[in-house]
Protein backbone atom coordinates (compact mmCIF):
# COMPACT_ATOMS: atom_id res chain seq x y z
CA UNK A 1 0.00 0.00 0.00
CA UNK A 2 2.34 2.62 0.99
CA UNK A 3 1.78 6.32 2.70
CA UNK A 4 -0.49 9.07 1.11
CA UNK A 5 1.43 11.70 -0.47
CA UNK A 6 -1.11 14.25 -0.44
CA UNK A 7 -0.98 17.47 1.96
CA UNK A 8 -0.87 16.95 5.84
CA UNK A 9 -1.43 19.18 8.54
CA UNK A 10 0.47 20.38 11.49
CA UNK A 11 -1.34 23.02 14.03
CA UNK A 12 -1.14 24.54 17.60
CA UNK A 13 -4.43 26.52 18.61
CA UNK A 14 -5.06 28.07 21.54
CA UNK A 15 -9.11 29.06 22.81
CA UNK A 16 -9.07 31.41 25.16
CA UNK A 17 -11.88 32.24 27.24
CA UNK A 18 -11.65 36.09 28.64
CA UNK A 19 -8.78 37.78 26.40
CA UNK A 20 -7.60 39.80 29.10
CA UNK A 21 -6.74 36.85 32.11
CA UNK A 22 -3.56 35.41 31.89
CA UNK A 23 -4.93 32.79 33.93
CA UNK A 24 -7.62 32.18 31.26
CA UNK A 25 -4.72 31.46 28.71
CA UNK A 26 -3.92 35.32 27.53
CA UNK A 27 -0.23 36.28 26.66
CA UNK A 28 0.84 39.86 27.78
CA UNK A 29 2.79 41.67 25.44
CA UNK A 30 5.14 43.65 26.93
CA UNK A 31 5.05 47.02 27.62
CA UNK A 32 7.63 48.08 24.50
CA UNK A 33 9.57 50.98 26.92
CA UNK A 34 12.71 50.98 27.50
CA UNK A 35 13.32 48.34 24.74
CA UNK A 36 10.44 45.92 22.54
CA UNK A 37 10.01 42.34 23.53
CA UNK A 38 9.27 39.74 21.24
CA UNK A 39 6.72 37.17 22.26
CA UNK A 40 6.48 33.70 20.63
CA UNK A 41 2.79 33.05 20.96
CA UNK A 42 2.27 29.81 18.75
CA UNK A 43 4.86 27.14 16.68
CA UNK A 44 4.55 24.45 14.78
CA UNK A 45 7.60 21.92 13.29
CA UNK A 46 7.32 20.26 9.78
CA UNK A 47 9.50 17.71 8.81
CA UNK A 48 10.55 18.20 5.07
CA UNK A 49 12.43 15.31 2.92
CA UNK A 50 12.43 17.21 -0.38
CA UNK A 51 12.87 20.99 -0.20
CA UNK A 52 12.93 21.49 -3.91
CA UNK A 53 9.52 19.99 -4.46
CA UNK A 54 7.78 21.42 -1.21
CA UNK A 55 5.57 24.23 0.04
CA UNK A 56 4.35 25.21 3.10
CA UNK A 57 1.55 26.75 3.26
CA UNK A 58 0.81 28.74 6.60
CA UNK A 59 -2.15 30.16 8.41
CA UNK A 60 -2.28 31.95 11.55
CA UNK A 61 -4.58 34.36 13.39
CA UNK A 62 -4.12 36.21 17.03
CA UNK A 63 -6.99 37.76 18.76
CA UNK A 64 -5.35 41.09 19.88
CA UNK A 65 -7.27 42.25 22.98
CA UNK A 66 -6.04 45.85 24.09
CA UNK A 67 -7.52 47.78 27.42
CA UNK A 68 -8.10 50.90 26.66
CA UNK A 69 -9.54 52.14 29.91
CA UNK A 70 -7.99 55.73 30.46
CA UNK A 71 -10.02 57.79 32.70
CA UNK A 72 -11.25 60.38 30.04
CA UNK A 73 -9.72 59.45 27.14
CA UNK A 74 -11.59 60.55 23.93
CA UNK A 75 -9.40 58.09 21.20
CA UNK A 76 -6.59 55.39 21.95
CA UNK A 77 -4.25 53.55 19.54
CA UNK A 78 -2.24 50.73 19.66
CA UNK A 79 0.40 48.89 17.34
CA UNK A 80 1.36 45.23 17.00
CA UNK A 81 3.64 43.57 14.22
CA UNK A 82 3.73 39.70 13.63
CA UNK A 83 6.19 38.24 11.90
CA UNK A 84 6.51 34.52 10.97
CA UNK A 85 9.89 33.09 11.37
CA UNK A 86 11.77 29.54 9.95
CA UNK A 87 14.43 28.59 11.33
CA UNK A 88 14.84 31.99 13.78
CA UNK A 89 14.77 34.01 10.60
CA UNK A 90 11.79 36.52 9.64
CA UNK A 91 10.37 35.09 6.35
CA UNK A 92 7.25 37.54 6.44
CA UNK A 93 6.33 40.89 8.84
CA UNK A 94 2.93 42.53 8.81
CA UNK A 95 2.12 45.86 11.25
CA UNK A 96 -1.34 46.18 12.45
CA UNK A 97 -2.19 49.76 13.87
CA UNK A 98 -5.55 50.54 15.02
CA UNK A 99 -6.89 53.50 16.42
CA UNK A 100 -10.66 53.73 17.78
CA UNK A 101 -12.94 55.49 20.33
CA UNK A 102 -13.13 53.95 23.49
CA UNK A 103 -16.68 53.14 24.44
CA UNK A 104 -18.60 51.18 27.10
CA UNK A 105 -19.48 50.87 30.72
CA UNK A 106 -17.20 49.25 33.81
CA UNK A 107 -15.57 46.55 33.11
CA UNK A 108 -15.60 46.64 29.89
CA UNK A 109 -15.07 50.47 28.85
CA UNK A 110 -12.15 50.86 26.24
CA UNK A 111 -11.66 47.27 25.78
CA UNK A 112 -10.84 46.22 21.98
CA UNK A 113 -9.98 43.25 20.09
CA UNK A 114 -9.56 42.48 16.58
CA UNK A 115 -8.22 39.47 14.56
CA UNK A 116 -5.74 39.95 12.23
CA UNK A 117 -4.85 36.63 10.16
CA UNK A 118 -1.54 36.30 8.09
CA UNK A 119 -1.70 33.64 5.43
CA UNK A 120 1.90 33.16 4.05
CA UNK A 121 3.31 30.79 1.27
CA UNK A 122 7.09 29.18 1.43
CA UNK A 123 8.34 28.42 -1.43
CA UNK A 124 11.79 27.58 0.55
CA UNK A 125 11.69 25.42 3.12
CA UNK A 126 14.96 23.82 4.21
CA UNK A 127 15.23 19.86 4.52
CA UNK A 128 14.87 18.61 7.71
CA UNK A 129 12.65 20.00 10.62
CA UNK A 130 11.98 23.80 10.17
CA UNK A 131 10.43 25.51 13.21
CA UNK A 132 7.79 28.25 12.77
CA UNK A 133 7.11 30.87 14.89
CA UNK A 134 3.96 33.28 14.55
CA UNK A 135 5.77 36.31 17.31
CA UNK A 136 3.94 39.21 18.32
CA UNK A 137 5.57 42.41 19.48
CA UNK A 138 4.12 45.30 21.35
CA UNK A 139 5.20 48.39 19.20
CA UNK A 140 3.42 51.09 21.78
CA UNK A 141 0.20 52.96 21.50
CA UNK A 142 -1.46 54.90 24.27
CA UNK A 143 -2.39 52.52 26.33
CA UNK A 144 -1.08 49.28 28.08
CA UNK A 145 -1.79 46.86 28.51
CA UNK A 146 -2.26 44.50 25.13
CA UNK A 147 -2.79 40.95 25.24
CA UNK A 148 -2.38 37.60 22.81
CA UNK A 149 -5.38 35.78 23.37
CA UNK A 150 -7.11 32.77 21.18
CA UNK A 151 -4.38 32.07 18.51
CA UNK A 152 -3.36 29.67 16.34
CA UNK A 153 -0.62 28.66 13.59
CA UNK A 154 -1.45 25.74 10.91
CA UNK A 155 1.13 24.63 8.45
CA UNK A 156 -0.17 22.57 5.03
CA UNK A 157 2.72 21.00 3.60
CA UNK A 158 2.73 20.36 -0.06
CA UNK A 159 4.62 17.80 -2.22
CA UNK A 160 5.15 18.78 -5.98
């Protein structure tokens, strides 16, 4: 018989429950003064035998949940940038900046989330296991704190 050489499937997902508990799941992202921290919030490893006939196809999406409960505040921002990575090296980068008008009643006044997905193609995966990384990074706004919550990273490998 022999093994199917049609696509296969690696993912991690994460469901979280209230975006803003880190007991619930939630990643912080760190407060980007003095200096930015990178946060790995999902990975997945695919095992590739022939580089020059494979593609990986990836999909990811991260719930971004910011707080943006300042006592009076008319408007709040916030930027993120995710970046998938083989191999410790950034093979795509996309910067999502939203600003809106915080709105509400306690708790929830000036809370936001969106979900930004990044669908990415590689053409040039290396042989052996590569290692991707979907990393967030808190880029500033006016407001902290921002949070990683649900989240996932698939991988669809391809043989030519």
């Amino acid at each position: 018989m022999g093994l199917n050489k049609g696509p296969f499937v690696v993912a991690q997902c994460f469901s979280v429950l209230d975006p803003y508990d880190v007991n619930a799941g939630a990643i912080p992202l760190p407060d980007p003064f003095p200096t930015e921290t990178p946060v790995v919030v999902a990975t997945v490893d695919v095992c590739v035998t022939q580089p020059q006939k494979t593609q990986v196809s990836l999909d990811s999406m991260v719930q971004i949940a910011a707080n943006g409960n300042v006592a009076g505040a008319s408007s709040a921002s916030f930027e993120v940038t995710y970046e998938l990575f083989r191999n410790n090296v950034v093979i795509a980068t996309i910067i999502d900046e939203m600003d809106y008008v915080p709105t509400g009643s306690f708790p929830d006044d000036g809370r936001h989330t969106n979900f930004p997905n990044f669908p990415v193609l590689d053409n040039n995966p290396s042989a052996g296991i590569n290692t991707y990384d979907l990393v967030c990074t808190n880029k500033g706004g006016s407001f902290p704190p921002i949070f990683a919550a649900s989240r996932s990273l698939k991988a669809t490998v391809f043989t030519l």
